[in-house]
N, C-alpha and C. Protein backbone atom coordinates (compact mmCIF):
# COMPACT_ATOMS: atom_id res chain seq x y z
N UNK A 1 -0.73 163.24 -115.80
CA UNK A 1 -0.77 161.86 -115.37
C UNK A 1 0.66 161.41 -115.13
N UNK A 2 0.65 160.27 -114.12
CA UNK A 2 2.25 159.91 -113.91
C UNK A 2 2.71 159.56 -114.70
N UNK A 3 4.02 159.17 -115.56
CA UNK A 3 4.42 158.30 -116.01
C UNK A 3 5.42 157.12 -115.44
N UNK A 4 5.25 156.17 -116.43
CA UNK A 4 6.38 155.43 -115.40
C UNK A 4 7.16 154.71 -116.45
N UNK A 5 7.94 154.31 -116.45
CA UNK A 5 9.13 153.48 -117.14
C UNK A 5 9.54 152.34 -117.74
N UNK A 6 9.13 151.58 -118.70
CA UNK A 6 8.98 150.00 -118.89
C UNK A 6 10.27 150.07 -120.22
N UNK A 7 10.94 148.63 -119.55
CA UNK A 7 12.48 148.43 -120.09
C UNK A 7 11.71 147.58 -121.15
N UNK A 8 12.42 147.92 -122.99
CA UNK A 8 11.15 147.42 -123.89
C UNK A 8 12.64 146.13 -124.49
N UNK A 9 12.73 145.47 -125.06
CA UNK A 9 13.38 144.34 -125.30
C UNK A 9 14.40 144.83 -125.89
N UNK A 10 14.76 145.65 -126.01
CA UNK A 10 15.57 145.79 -126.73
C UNK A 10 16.95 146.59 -125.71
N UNK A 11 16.46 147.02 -124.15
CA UNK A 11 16.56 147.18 -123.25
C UNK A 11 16.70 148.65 -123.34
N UNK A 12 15.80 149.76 -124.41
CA UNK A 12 15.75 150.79 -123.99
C UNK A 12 14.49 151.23 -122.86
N UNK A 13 14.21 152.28 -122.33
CA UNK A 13 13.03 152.82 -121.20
C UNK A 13 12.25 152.87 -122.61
N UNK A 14 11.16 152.59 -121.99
CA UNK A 14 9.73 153.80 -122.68
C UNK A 14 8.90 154.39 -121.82
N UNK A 15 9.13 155.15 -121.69
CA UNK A 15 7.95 156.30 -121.07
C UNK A 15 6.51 155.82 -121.14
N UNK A 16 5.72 155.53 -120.74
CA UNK A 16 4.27 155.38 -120.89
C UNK A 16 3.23 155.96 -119.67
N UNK A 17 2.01 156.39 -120.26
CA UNK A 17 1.84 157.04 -119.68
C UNK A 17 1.09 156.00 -118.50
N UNK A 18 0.63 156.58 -117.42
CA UNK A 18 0.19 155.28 -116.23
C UNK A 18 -1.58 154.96 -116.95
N UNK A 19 -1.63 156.16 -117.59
CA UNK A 19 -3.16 155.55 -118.24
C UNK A 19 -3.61 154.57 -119.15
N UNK A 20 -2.04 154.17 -119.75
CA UNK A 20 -2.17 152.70 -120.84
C UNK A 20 -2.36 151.61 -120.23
N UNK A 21 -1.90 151.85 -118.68
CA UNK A 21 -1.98 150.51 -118.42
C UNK A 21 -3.23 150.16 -117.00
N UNK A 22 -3.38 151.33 -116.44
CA UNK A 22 -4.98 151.53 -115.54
C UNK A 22 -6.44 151.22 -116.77
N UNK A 23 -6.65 151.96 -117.64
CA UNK A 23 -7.20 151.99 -118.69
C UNK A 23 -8.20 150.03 -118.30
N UNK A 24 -7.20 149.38 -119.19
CA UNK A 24 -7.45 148.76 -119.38
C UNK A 24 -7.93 147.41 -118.25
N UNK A 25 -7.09 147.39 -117.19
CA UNK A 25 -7.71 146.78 -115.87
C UNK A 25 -8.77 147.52 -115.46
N UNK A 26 -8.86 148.93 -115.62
CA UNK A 26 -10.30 149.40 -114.84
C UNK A 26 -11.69 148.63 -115.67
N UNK A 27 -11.48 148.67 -117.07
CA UNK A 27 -12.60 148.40 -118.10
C UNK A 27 -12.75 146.74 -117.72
N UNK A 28 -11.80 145.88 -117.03
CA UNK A 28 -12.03 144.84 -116.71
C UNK A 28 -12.47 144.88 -115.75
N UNK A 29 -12.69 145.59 -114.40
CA UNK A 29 -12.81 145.82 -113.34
C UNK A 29 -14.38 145.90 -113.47
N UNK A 30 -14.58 146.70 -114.38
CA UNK A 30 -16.17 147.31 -114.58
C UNK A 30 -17.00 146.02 -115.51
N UNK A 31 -16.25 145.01 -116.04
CA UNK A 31 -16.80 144.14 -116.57
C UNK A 31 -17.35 143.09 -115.56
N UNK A 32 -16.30 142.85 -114.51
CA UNK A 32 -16.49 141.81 -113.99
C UNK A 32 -17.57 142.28 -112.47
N UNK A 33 -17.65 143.09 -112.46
CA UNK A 33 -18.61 143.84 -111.66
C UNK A 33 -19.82 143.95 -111.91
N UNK A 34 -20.31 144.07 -113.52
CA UNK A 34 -21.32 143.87 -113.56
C UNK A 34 -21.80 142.25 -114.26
N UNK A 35 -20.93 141.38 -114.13
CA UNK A 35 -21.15 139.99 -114.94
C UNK A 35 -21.60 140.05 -112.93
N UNK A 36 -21.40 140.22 -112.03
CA UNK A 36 -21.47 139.83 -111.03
C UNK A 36 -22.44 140.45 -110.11
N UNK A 37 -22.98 141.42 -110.65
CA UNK A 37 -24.39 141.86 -110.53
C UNK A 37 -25.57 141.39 -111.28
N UNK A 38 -25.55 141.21 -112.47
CA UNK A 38 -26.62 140.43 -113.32
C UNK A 38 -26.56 139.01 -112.55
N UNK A 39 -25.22 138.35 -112.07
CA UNK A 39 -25.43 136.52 -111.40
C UNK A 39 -26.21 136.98 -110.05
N UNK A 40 -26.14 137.49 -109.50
CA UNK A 40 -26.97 137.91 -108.40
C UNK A 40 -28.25 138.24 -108.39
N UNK A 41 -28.42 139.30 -108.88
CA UNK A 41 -30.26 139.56 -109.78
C UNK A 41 -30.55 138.15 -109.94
N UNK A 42 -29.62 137.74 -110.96
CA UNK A 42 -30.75 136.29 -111.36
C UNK A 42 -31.19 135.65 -110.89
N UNK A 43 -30.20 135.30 -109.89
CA UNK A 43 -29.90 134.46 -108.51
C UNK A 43 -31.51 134.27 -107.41
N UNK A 44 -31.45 136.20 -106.95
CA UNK A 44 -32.78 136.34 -106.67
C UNK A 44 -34.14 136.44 -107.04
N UNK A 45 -33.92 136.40 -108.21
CA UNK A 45 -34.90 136.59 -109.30
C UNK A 45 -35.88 134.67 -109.48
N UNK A 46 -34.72 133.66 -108.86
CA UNK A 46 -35.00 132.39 -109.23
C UNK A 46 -35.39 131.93 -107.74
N UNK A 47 -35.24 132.80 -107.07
CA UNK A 47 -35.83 132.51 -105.47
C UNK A 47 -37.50 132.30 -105.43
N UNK A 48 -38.16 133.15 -106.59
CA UNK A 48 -39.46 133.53 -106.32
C UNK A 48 -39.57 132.16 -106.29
N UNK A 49 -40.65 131.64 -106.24
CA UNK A 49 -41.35 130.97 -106.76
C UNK A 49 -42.43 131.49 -107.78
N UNK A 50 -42.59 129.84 -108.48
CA UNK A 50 -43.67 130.01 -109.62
C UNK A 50 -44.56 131.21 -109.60
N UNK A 51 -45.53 130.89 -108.66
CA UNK A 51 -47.16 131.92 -108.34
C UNK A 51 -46.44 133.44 -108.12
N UNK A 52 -45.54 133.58 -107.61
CA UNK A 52 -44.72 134.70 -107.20
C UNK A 52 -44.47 135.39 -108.93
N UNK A 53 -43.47 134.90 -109.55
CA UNK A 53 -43.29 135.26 -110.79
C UNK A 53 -44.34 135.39 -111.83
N UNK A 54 -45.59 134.33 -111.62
CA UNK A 54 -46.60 134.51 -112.64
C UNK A 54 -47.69 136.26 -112.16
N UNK A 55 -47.03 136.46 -110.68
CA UNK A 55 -47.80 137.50 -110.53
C UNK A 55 -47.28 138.90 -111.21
N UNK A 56 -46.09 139.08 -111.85
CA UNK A 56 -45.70 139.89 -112.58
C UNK A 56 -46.14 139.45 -114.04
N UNK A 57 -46.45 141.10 -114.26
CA UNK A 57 -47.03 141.02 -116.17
C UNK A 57 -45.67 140.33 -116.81
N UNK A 58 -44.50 140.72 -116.57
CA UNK A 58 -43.76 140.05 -117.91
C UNK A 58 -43.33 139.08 -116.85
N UNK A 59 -43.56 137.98 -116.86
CA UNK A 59 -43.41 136.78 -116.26
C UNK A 59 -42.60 135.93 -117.03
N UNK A 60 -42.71 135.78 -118.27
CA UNK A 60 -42.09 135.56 -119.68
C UNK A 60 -40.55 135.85 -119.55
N UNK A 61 -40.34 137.26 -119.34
CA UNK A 61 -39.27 137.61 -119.02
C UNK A 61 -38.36 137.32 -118.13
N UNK A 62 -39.05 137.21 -116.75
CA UNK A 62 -38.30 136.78 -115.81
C UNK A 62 -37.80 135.43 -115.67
N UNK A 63 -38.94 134.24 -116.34
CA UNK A 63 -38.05 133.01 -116.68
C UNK A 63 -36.92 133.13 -117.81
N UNK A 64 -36.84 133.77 -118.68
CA UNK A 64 -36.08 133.79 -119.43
C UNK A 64 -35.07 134.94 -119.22
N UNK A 65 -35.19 135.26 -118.32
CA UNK A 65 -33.65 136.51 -118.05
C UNK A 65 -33.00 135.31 -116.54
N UNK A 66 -33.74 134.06 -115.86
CA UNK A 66 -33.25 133.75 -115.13
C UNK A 66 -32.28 132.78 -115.94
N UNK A 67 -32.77 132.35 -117.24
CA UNK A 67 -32.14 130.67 -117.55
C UNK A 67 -30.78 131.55 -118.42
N UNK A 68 -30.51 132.80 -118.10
CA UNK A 68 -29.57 133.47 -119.00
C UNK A 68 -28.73 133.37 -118.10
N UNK A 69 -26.88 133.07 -118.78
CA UNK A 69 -25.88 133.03 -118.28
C UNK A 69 -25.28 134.36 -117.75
N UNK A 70 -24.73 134.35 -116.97
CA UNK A 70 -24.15 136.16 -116.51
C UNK A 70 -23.79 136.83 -117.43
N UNK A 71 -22.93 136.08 -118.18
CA UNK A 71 -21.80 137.11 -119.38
C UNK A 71 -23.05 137.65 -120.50
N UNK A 72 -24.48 137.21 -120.49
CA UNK A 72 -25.14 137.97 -121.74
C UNK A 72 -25.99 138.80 -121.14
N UNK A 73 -26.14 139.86 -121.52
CA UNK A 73 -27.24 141.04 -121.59
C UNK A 73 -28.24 140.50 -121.89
């Protein structure tokens, strides 16, 4: 992996590797990707109408996975 160079306060280099700092924007990357797939599902999910949704067995579910905010599972 590359490394690259970060001047630390004291104004020596530190070596780090490029994965300390990808790492952690990717895992945000993948968060906000799926907070933004569940708002969408829901989104369409609240299109049905009533008779539409009562025609699915867990009907239950689908009102209550719509009135759910993105950020919860």
């Amino acid at each position: 992996m590359t490394d690259i160079a970060l001047i630390g306060r004291n104004g020596s280099y530190d070596k780090r590797p490029l994965s300390l700092i990808v790492a952690p924007a990717k895992t945000a990357f993948e968060v906000l990707h799926e907070w933004r797939r569940r708002y969408r599902t829901r989104q369409e999910l609240a299109l049905f109408s009533y008779h539409e949704r009562n025609d699915v067995p867990f009907a239950g579910d689908v009102d209550a996975e719509i009135t759910k905010p993105f950020w919860k599972k």
